[in-house]
N, C-alpha and C. Protein backbone atom coordinates (compact mmCIF):
# COMPACT_ATOMS: atom_id res chain seq x y z
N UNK A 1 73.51 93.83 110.46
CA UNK A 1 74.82 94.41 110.59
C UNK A 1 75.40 94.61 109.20
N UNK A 2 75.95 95.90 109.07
CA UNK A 2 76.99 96.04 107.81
C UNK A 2 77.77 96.87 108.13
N UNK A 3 78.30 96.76 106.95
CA UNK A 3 80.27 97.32 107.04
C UNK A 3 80.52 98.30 106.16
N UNK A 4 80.82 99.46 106.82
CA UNK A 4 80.77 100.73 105.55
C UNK A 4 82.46 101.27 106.05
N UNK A 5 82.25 102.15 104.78
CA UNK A 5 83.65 103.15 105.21
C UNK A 5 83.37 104.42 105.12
N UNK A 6 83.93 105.01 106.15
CA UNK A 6 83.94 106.51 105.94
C UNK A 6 84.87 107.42 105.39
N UNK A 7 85.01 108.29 104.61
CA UNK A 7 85.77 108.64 103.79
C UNK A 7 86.28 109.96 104.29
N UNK A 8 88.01 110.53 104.46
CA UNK A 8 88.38 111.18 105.23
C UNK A 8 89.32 112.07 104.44
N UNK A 9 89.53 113.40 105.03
CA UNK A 9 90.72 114.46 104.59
C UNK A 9 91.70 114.13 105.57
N UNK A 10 92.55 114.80 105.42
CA UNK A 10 93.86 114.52 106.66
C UNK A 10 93.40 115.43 107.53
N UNK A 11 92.67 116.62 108.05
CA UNK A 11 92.41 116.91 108.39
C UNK A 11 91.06 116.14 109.93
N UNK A 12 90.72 115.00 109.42
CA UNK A 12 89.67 114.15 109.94
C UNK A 12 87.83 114.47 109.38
N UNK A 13 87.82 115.53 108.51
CA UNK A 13 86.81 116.28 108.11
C UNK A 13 86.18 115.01 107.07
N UNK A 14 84.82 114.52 107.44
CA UNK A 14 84.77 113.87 106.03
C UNK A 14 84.27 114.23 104.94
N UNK A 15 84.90 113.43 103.77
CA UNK A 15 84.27 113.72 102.65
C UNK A 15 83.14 113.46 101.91
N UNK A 16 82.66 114.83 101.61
CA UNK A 16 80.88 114.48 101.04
C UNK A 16 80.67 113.48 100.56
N UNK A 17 79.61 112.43 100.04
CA UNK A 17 79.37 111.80 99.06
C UNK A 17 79.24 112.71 97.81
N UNK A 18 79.02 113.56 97.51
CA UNK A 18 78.55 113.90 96.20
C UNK A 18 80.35 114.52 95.51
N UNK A 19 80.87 114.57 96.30
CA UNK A 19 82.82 114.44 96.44
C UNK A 19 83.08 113.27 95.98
N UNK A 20 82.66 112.31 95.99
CA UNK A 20 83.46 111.11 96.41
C UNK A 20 83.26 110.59 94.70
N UNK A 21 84.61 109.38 94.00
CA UNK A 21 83.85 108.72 93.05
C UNK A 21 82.66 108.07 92.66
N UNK A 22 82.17 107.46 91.98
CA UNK A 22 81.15 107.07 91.60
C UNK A 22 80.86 105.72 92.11
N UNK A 23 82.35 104.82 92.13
CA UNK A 23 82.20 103.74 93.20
C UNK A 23 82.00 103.52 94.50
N UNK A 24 82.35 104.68 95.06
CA UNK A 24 82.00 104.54 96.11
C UNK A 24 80.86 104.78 97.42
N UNK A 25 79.99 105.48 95.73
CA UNK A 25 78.70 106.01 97.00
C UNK A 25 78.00 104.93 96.75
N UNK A 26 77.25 104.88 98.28
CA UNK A 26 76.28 104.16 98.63
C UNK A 26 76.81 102.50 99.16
N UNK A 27 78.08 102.58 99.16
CA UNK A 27 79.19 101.07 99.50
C UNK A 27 78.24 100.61 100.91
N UNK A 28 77.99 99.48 100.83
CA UNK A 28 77.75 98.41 102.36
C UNK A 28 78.04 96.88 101.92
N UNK A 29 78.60 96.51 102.96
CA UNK A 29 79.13 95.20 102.65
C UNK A 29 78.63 94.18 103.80
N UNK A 30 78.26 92.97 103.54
CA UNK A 30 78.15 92.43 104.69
C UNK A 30 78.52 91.76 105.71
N UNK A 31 80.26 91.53 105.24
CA UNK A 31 81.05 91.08 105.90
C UNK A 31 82.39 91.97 106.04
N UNK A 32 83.02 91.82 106.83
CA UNK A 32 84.21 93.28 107.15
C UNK A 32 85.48 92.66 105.80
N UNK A 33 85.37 91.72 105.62
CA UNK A 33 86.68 91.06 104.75
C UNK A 33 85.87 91.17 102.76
N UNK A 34 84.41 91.23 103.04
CA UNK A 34 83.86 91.87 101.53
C UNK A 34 84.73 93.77 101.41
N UNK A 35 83.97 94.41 102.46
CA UNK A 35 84.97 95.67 102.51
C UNK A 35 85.73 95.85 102.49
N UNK A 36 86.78 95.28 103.38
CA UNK A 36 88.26 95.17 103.20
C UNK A 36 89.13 95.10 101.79
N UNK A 37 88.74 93.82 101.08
CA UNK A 37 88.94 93.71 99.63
C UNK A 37 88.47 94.69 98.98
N UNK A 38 87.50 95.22 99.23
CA UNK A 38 86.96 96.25 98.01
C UNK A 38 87.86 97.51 98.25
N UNK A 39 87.88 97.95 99.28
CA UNK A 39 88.89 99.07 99.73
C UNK A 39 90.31 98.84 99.04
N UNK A 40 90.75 97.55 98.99
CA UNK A 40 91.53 97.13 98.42
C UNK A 40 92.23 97.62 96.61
N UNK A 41 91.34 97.37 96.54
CA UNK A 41 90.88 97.30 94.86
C UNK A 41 90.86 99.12 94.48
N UNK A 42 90.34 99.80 95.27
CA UNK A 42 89.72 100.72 94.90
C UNK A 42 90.48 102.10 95.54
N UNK A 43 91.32 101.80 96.04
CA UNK A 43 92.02 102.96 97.46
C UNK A 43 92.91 104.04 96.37
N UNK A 44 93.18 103.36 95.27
CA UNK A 44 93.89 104.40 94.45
C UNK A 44 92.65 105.26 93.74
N UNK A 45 91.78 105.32 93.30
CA UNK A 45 90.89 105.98 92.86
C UNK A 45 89.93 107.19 94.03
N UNK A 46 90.26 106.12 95.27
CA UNK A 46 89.87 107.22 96.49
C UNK A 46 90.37 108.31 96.47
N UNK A 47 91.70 107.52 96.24
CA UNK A 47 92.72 108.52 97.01
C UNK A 47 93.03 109.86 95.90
N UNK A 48 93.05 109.56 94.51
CA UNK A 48 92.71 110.59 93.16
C UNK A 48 91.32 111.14 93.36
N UNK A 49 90.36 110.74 93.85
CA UNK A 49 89.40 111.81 93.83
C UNK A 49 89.25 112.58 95.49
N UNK A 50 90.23 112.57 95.90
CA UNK A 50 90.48 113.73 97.61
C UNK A 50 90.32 113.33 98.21
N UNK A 51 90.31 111.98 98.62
CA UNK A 51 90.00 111.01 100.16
C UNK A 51 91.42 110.40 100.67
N UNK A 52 91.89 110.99 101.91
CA UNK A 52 92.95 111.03 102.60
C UNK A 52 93.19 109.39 103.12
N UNK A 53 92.09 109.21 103.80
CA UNK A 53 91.94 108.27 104.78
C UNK A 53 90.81 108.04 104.80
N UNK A 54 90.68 106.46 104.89
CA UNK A 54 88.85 105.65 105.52
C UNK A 54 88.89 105.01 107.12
N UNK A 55 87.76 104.94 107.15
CA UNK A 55 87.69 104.39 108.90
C UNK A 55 86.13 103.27 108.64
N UNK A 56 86.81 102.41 108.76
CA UNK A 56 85.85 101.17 108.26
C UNK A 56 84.80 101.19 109.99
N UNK A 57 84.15 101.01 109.78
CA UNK A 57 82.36 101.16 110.26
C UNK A 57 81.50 99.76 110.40
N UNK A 58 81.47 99.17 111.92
CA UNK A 58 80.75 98.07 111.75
C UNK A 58 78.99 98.68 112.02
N UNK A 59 78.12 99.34 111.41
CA UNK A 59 77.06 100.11 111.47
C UNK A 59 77.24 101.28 112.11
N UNK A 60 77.15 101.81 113.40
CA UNK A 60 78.12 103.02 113.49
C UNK A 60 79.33 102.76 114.58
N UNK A 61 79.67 101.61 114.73
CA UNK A 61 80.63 101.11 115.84
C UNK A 61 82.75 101.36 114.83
N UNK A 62 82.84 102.66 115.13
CA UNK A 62 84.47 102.31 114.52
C UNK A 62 85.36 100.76 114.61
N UNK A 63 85.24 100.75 113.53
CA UNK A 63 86.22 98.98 114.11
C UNK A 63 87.28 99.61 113.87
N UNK A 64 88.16 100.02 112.72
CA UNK A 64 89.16 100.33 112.62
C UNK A 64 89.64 102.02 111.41
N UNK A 65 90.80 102.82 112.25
CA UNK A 65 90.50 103.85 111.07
C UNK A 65 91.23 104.87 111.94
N UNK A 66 91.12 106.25 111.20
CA UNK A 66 91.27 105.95 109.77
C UNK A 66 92.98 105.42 109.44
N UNK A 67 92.44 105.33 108.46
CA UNK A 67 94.03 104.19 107.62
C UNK A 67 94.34 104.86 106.09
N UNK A 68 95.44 105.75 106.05
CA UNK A 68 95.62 106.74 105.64
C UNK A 68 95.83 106.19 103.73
N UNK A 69 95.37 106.72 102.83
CA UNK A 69 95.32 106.10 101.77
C UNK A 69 96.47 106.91 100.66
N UNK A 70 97.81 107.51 102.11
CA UNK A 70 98.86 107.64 100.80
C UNK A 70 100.22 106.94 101.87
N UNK A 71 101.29 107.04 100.81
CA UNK A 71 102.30 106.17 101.26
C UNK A 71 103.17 106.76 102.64
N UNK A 72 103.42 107.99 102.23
CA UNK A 72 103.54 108.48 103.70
C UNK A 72 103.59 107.86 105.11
């Protein structure tokens, strides 16, 4: 089991990896609270390189999402 995020427009369209920063391709975590924190850390740089919203991913089971990454 792992814990990914999927990376989103407001639209719900997601965003490529080859779109995305440099931190964030290839992300798996093995616990939902390792992801959580990292999302944490990192949601402003998402959100500067065009990622609206993530929808955290227990392998392909939605746990929770998307969770919009502006203040709005």
């Amino acid at each position: 089991m792992s814990f990914t995020w999927r990376y989103e427009k407001d639209d719900g369209t997601e965003v490529p990896e080859r779109s995305l920063p440099d931190s964030a391709t290839g992300q798996s975590f093995p616990q939902q609270g390792d992801a959580e924190s990292w999302v944490g850390e990192v949601w402003r740089e998402l959100r500067d390189g065009g990622v609206d919203a993530v929808t955290l991913l227990e392998d392909d089971r939605v746990v929770y999402g998307p969770m919009s990454l502006h203040a709005d």
